[in-house]
C-alpha atoms as a PDB file:
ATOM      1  CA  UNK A   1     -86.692 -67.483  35.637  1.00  0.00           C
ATOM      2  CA  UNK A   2     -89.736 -65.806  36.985  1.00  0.00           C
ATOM      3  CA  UNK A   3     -91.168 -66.806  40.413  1.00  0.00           C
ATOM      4  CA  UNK A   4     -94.395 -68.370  40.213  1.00  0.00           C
ATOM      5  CA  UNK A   5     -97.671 -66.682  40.658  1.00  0.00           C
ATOM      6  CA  UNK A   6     -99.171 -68.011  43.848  1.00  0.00           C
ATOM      7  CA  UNK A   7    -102.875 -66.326  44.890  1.00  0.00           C
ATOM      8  CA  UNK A   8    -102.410 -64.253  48.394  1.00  0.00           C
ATOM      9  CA  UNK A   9    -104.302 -61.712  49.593  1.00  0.00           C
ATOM     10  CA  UNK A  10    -101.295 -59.591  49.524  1.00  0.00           C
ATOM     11  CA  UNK A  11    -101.817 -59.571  45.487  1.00  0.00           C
ATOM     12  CA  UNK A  12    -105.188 -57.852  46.166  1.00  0.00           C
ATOM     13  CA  UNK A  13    -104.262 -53.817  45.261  1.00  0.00           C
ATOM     14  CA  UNK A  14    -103.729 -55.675  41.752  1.00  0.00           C
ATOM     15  CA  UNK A  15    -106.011 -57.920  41.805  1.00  0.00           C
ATOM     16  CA  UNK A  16    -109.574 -56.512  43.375  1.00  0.00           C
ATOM     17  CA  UNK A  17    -112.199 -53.833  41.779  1.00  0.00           C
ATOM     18  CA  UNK A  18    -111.799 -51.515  44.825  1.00  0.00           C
ATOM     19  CA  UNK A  19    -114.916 -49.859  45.746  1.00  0.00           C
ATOM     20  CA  UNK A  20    -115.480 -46.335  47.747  1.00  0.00           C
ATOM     21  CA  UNK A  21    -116.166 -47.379  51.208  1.00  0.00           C
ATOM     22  CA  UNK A  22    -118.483 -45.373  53.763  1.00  0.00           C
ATOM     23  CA  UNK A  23    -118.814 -44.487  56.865  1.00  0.00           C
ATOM     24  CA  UNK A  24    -114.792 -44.985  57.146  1.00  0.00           C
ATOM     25  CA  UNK A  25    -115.411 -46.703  60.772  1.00  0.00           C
ATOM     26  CA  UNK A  26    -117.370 -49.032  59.207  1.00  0.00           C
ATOM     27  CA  UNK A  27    -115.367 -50.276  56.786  1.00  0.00           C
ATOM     28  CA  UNK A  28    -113.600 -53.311  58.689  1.00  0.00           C
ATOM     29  CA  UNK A  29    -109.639 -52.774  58.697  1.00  0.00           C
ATOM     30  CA  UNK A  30    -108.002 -52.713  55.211  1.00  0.00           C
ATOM     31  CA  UNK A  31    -104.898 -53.523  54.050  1.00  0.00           C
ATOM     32  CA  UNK A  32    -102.676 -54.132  57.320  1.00  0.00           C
ATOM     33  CA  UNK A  33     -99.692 -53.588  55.152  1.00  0.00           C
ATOM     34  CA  UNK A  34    -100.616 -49.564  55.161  1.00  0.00           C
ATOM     35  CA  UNK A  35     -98.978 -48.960  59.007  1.00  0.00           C
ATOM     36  CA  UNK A  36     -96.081 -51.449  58.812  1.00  0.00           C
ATOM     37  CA  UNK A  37     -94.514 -50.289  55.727  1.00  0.00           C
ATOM     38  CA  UNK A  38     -94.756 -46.679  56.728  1.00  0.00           C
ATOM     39  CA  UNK A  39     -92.836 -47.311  60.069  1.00  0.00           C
ATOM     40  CA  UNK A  40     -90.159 -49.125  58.663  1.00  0.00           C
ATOM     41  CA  UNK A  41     -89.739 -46.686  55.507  1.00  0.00           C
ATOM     42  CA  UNK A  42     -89.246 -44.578  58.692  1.00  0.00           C
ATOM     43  CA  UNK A  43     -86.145 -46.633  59.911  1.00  0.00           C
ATOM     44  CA  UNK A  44     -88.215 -48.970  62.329  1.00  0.00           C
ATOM     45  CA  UNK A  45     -86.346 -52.334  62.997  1.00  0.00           C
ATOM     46  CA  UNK A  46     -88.492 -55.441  61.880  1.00  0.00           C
ATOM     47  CA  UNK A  47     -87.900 -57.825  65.081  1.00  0.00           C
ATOM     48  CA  UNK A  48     -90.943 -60.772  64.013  1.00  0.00           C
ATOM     49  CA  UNK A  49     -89.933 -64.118  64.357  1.00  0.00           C
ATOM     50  CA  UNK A  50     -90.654 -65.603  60.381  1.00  0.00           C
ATOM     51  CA  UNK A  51     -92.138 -68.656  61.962  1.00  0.00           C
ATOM     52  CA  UNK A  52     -94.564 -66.873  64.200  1.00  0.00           C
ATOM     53  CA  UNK A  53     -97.797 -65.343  62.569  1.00  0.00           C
ATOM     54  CA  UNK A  54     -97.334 -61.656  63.700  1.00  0.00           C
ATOM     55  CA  UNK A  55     -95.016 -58.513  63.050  1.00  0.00           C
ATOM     56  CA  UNK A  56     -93.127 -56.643  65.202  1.00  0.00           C
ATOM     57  CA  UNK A  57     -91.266 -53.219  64.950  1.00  0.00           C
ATOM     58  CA  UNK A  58     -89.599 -51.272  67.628  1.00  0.00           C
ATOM     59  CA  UNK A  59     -88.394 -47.494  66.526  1.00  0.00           C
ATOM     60  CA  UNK A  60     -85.008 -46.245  66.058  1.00  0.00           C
ATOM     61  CA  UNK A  61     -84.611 -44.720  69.598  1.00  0.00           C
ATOM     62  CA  UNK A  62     -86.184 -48.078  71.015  1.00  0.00           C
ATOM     63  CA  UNK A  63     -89.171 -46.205  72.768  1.00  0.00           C
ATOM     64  CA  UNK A  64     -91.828 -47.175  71.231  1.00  0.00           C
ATOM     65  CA  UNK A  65     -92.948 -50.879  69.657  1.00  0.00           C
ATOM     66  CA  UNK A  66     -95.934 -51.476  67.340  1.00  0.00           C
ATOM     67  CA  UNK A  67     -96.710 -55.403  66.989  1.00  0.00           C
ATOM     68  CA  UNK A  68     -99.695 -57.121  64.554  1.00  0.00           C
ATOM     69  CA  UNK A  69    -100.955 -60.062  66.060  1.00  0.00           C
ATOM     70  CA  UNK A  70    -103.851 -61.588  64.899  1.00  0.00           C
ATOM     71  CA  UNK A  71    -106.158 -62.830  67.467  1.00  0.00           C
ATOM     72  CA  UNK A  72    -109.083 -65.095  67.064  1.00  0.00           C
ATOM     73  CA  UNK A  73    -110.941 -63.938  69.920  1.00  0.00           C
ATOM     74  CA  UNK A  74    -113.646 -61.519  68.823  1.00  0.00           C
ATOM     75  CA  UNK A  75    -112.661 -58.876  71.168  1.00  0.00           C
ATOM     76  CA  UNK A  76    -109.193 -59.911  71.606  1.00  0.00           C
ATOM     77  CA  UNK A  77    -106.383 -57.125  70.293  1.00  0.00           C
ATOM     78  CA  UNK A  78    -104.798 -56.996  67.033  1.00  0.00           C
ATOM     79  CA  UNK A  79    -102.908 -54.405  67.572  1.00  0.00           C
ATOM     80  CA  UNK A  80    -101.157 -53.281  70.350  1.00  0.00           C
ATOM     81  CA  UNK A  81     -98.724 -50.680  70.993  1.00  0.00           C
ATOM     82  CA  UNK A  82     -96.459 -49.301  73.810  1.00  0.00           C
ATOM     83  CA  UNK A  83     -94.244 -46.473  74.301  1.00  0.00           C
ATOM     84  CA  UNK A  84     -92.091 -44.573  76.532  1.00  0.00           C
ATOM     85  CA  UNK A  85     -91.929 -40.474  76.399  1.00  0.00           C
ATOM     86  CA  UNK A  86     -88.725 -38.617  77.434  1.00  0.00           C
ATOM     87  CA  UNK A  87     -89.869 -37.727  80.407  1.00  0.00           C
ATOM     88  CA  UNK A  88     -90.088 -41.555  81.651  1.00  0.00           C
ATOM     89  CA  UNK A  89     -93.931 -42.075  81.402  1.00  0.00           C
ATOM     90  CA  UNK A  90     -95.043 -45.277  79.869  1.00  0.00           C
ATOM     91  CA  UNK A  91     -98.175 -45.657  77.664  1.00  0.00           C
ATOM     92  CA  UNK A  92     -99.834 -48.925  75.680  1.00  0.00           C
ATOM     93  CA  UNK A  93    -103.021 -48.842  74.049  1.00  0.00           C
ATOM     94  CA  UNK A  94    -104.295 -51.783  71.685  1.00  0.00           C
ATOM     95  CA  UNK A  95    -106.644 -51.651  69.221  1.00  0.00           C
ATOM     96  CA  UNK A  96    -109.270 -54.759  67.823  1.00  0.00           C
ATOM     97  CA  UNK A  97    -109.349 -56.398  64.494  1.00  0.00           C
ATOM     98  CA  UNK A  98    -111.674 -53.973  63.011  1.00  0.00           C
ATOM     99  CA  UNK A  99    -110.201 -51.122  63.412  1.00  0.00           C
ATOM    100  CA  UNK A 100    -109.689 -49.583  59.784  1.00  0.00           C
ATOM    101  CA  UNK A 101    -106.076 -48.981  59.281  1.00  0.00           C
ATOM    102  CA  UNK A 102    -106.453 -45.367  57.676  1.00  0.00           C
ATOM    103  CA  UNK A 103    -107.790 -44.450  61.104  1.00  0.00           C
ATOM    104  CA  UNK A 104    -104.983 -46.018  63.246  1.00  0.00           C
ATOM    105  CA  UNK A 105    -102.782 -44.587  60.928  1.00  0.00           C
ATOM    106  CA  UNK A 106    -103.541 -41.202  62.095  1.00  0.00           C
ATOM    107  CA  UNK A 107    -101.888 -42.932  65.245  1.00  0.00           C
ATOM    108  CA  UNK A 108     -99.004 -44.462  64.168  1.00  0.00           C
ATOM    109  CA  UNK A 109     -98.248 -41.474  61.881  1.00  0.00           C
ATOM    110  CA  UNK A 110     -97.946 -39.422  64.788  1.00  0.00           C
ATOM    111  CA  UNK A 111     -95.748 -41.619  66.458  1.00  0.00           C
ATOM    112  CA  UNK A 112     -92.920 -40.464  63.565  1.00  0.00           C
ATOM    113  CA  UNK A 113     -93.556 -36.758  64.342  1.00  0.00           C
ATOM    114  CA  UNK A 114     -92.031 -34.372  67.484  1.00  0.00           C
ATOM    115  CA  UNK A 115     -94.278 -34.375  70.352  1.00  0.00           C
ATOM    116  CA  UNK A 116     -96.059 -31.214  70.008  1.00  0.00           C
ATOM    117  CA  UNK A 117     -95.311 -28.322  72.779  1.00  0.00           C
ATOM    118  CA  UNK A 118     -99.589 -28.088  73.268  1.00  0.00           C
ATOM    119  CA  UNK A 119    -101.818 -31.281  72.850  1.00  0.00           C
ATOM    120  CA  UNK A 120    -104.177 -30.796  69.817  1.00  0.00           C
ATOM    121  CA  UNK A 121    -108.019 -30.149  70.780  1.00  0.00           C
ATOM    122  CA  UNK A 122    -109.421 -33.552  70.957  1.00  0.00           C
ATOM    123  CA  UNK A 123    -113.175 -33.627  71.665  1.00  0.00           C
ATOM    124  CA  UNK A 124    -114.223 -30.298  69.409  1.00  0.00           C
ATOM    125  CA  UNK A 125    -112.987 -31.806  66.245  1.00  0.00           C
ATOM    126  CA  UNK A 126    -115.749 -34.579  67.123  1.00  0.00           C
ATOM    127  CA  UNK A 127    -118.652 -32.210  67.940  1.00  0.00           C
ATOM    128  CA  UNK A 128    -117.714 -29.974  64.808  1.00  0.00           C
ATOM    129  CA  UNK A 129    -118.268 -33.398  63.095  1.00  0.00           C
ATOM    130  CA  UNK A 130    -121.850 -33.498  64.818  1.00  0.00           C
ATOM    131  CA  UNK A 131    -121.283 -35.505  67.345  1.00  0.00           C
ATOM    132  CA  UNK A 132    -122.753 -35.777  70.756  1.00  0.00           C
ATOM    133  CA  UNK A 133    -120.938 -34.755  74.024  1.00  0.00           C
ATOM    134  CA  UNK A 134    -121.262 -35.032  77.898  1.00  0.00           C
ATOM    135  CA  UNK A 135    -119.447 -34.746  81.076  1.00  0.00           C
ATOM    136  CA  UNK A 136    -120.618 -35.316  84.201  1.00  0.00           C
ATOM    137  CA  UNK A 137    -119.410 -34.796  87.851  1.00  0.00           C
ATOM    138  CA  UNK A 138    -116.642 -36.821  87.905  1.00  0.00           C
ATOM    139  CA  UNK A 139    -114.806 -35.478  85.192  1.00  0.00           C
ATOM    140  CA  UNK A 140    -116.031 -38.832  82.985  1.00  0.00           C
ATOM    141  CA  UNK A 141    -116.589 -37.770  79.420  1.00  0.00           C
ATOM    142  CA  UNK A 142    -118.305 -39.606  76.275  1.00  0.00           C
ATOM    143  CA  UNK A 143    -119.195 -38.481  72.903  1.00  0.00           C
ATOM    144  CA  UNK A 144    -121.370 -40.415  70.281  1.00  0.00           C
ATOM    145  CA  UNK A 145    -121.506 -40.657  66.486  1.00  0.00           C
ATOM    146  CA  UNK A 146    -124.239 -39.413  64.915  1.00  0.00           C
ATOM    147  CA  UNK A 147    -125.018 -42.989  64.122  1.00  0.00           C
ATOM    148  CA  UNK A 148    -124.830 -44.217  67.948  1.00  0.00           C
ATOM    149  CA  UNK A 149    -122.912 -46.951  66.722  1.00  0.00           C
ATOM    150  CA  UNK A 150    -119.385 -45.542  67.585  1.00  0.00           C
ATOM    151  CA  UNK A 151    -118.346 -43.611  70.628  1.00  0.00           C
ATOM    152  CA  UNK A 152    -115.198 -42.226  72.598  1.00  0.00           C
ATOM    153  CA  UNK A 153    -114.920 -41.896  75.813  1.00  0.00           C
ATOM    154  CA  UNK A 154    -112.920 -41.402  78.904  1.00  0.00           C
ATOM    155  CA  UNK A 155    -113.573 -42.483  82.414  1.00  0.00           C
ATOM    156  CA  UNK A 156    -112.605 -43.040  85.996  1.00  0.00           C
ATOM    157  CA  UNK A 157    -113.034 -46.129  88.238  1.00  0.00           C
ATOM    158  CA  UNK A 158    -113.443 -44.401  91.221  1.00  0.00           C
ATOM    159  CA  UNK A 159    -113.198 -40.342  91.469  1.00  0.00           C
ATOM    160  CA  UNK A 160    -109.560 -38.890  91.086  1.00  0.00           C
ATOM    161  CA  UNK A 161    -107.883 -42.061  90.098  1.00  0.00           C
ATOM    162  CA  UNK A 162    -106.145 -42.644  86.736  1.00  0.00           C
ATOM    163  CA  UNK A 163    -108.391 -42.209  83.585  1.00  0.00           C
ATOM    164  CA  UNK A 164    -108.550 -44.477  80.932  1.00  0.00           C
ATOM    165  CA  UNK A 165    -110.039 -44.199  77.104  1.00  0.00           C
ATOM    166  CA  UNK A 166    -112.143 -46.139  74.726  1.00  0.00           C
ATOM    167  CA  UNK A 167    -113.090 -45.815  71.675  1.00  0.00           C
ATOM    168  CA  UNK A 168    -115.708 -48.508  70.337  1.00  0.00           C
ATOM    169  CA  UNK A 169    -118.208 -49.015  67.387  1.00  0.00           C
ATOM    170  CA  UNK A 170    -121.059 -51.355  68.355  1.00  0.00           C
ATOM    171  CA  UNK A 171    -124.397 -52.701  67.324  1.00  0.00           C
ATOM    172  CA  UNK A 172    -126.743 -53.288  69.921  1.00  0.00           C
ATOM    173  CA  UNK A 173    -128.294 -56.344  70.545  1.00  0.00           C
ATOM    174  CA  UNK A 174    -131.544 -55.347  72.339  1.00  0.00           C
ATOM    175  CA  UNK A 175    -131.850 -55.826  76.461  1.00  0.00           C
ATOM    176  CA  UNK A 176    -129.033 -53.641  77.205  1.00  0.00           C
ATOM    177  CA  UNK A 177    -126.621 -55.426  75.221  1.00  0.00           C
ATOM    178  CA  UNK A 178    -124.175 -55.020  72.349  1.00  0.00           C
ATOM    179  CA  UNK A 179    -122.193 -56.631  69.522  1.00  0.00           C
ATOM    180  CA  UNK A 180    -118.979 -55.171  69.135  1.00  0.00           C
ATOM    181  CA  UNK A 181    -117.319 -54.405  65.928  1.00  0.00           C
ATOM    182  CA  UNK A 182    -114.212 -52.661  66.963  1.00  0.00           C
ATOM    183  CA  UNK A 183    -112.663 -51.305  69.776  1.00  0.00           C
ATOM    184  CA  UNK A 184    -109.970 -49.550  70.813  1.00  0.00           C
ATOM    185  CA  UNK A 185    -108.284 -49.146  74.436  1.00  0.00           C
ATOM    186  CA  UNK A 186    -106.116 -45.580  75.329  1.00  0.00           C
ATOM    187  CA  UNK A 187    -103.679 -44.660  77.853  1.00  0.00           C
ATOM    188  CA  UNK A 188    -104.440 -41.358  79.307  1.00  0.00           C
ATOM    189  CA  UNK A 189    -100.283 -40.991  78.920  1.00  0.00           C
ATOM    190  CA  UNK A 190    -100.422 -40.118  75.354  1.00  0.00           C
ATOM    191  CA  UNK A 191    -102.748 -36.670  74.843  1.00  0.00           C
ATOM    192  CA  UNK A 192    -101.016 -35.777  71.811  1.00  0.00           C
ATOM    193  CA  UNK A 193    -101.582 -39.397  70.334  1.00  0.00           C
ATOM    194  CA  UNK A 194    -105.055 -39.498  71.334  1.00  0.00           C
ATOM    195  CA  UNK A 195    -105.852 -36.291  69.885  1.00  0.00           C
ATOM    196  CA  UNK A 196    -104.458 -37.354  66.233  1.00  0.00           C
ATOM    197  CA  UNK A 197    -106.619 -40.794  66.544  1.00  0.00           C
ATOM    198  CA  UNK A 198    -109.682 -38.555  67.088  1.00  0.00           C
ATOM    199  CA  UNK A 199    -109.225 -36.377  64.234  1.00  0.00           C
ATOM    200  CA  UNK A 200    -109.277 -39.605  62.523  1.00  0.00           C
ATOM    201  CA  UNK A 201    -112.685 -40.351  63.930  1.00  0.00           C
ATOM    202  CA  UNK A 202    -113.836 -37.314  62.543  1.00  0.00           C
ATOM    203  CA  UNK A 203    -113.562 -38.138  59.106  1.00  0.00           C
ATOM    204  CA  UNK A 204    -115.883 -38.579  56.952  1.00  0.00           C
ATOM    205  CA  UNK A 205    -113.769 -39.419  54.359  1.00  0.00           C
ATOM    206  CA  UNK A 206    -114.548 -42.438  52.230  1.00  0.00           C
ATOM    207  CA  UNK A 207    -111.731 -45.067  51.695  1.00  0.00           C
ATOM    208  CA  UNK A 208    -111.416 -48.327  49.129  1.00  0.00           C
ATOM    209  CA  UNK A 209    -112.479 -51.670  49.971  1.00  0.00           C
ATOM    210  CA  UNK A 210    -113.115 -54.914  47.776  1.00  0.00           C
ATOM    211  CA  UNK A 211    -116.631 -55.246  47.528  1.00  0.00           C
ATOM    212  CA  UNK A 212    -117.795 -57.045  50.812  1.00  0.00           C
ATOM    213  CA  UNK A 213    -114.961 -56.819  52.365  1.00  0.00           C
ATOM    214  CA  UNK A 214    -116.394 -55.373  55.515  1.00  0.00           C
ATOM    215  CA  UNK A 215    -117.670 -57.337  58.466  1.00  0.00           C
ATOM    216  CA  UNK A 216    -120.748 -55.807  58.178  1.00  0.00           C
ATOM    217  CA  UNK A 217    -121.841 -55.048  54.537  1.00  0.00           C
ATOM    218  CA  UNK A 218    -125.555 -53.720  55.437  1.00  0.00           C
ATOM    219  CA  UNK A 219    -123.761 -50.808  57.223  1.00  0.00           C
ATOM    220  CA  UNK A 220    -121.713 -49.077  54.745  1.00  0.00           C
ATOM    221  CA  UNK A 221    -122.551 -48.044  51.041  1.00  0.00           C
ATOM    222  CA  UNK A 222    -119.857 -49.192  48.390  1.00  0.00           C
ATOM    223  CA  UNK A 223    -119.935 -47.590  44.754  1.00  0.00           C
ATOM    224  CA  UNK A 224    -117.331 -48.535  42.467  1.00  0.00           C
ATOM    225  CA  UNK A 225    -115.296 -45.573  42.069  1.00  0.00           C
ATOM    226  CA  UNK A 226    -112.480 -44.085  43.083  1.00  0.00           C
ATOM    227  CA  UNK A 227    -108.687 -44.845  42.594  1.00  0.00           C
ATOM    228  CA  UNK A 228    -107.946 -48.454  41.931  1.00  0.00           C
ATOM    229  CA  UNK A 229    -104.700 -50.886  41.684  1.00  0.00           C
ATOM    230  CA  UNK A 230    -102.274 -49.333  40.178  1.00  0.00           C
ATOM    231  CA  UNK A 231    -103.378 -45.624  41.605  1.00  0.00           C
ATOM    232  CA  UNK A 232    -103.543 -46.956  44.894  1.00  0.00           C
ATOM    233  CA  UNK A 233     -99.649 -48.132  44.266  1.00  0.00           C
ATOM    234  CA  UNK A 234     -98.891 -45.142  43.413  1.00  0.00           C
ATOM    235  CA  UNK A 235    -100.352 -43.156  46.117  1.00  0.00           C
ATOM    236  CA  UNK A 236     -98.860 -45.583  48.729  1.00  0.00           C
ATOM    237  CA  UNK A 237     -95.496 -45.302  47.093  1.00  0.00           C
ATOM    238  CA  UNK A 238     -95.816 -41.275  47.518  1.00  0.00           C
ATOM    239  CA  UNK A 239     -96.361 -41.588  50.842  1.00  0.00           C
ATOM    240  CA  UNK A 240     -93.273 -44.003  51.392  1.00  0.00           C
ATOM    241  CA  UNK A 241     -91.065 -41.798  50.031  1.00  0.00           C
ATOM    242  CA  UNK A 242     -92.494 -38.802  52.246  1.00  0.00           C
ATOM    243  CA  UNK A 243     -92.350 -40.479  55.319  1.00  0.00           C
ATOM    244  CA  UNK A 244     -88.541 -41.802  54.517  1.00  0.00           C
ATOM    245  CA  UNK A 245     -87.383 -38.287  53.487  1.00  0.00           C
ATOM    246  CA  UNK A 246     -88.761 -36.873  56.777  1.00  0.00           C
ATOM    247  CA  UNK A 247     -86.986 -40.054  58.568  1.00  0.00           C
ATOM    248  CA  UNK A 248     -83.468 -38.508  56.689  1.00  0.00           C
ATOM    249  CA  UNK A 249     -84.245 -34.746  57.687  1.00  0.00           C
ATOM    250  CA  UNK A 250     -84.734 -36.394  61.058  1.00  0.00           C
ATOM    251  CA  UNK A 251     -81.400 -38.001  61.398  1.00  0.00           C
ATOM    252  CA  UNK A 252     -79.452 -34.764  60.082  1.00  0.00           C
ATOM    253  CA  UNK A 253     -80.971 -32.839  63.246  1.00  0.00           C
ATOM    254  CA  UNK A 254     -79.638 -33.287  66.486  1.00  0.00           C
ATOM    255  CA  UNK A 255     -82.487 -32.112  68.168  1.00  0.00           C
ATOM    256  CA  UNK A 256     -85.507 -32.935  67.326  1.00  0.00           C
ATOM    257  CA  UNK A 257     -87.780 -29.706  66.516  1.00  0.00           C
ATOM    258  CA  UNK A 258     -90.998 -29.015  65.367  1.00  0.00           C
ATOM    259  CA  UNK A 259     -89.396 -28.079  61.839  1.00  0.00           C
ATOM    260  CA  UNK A 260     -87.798 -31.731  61.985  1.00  0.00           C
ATOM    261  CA  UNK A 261     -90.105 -33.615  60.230  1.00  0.00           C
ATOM    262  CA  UNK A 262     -92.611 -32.143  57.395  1.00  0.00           C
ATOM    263  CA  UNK A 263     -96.117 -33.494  57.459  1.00  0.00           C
ATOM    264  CA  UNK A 264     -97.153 -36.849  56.016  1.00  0.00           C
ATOM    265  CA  UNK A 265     -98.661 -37.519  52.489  1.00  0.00           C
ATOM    266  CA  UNK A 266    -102.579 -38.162  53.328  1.00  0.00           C
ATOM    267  CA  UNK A 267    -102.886 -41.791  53.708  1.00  0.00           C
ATOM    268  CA  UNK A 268    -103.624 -43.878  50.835  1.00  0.00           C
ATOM    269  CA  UNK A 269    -105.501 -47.265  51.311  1.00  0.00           C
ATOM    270  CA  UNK A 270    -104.560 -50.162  50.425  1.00  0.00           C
ATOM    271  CA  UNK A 271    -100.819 -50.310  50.579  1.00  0.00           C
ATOM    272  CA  UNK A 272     -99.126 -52.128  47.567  1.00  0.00           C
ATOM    273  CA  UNK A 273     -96.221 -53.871  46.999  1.00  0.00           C
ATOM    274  CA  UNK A 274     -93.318 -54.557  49.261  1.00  0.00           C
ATOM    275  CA  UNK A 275     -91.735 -52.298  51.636  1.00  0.00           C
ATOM    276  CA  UNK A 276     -88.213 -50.943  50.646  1.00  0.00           C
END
């Protein structure tokens, strides 16, 4: 007997005309699905309580947990996730509903590879991308979009205490004051992560999005093009099976090396289908 068909918005690869999507920061956040399935094709364990609305997933070597929780606050976090290196430092950084999963997803990817020996540049990939950037006295630094709608930056309190990041796309309001779209908070603990949500940043590549499925459709351009349902499958589907044949390579090496894990498939929005 075949299950019924019951309308979800998790039927949507199938069932939506996808349309290119652009600017990518712009685009509102996807299919959630995308990050999720990826970690647990990675052997993350899926500790969510079924009759709570969130996910939760906590890594192999229980260092690092990535939860989904949607919050109805406009600037309340989404996502949020913490970590702990080998060394003993601790790190969280959360991120707002907004934020378009292929972007985080430069994140989370990152999380399955070796931390690298030297922390990727982080600021030059965004001025080779055109944006803005300044430092002042204090060591504070900020760049800015081309569009001065989203910006990075990393300040200081007071002089010489801990830094802290942000990363935020915003309309402004007029007076001084803004609507957010998006944010995203950092924890100066986690260069290498940083650096990989950056080069995210500094994309301009387009992704797929049902038409008006943004939060702000005057902002992006949509043309219907590009892969749709059943490509989109099968693009998530390749990078499954990348990401869980890394995860085995991983396991057969004692010691984690650079040469550990092969890079991912490019992301492919939105996911499809259940995770295996």
């Amino acid at each position: 007997m075949t299950d019924p068909y019951i309308a979800t918005r998790a039927n949507s690869p199938h069932d939506t005309i996808w349309f290119e999507t652009q600017p990518r920061h712009l685009t509102g956040r996807g299919d959630p699905r995308h990050i999720p399935q990826a970690l647990r094709a990675a052997g993350w364990t899926n500790r969510s309580d079924p009759d709570f609305p969130h996910v939760l997933l906590v890594s192999p070597n229980h260092r690092h947990s990535v939860v989904l929780e949607p919050d109805p606050e406009p600037y309340g976090a989404w996502w949020r996730i913490r970590g702990r290196e080998e060394d003993g430092r601790h790190w969280y950084t959360e991120f707002g509903a907004h934020t378009p999963v292929e972007i985080l997803a430069h994140l989370t990817d990152a999380l399955l590879q070796p931390t690298p020996e030297q922390t990727p540049p982080i600021w030059s990939p965004l001025t080779a991308a055109g944006w803005s950037y300044e430092r002042d006295e204090h060591g504070n630094e900020i760049a800015q979009h081309p569009d001065n709608i989203l910006s990075l930056e990393r300040w200081s309190v007071e002089p010489g205490e801990t830094f802290h990041w942000r990363a935020q796309a915003a309309l402004p309001t007029g007076g001084g004051g803004f609507q957010r779209i998006w944010h995203a908070y950092l924890d100066d603990q986690m260069p290498h992560l940083i650096a990989a949500f950056t080069s995210a940043l500094a994309s301009d590549e387009p992704v797929q999005r049902g038409m008006y499925d943004v939060p702000h459709s005057h902002l992006v351009t949509q043309e219907q093009r590009g892969p749709q349902g059943e490509q989109l499958a099968a693009a998530h589907e390749v990078r499954l099976k990348a990401v869980r044949a890394a995860a085995r390579r991983a396991r057969r090496t004692p010691a984690r090396t650079a040469a550990s894990l092969a890079p991912l498939a490019a992301p492919a929005s939105p996911a499809a289908g259940r995770a295996r």
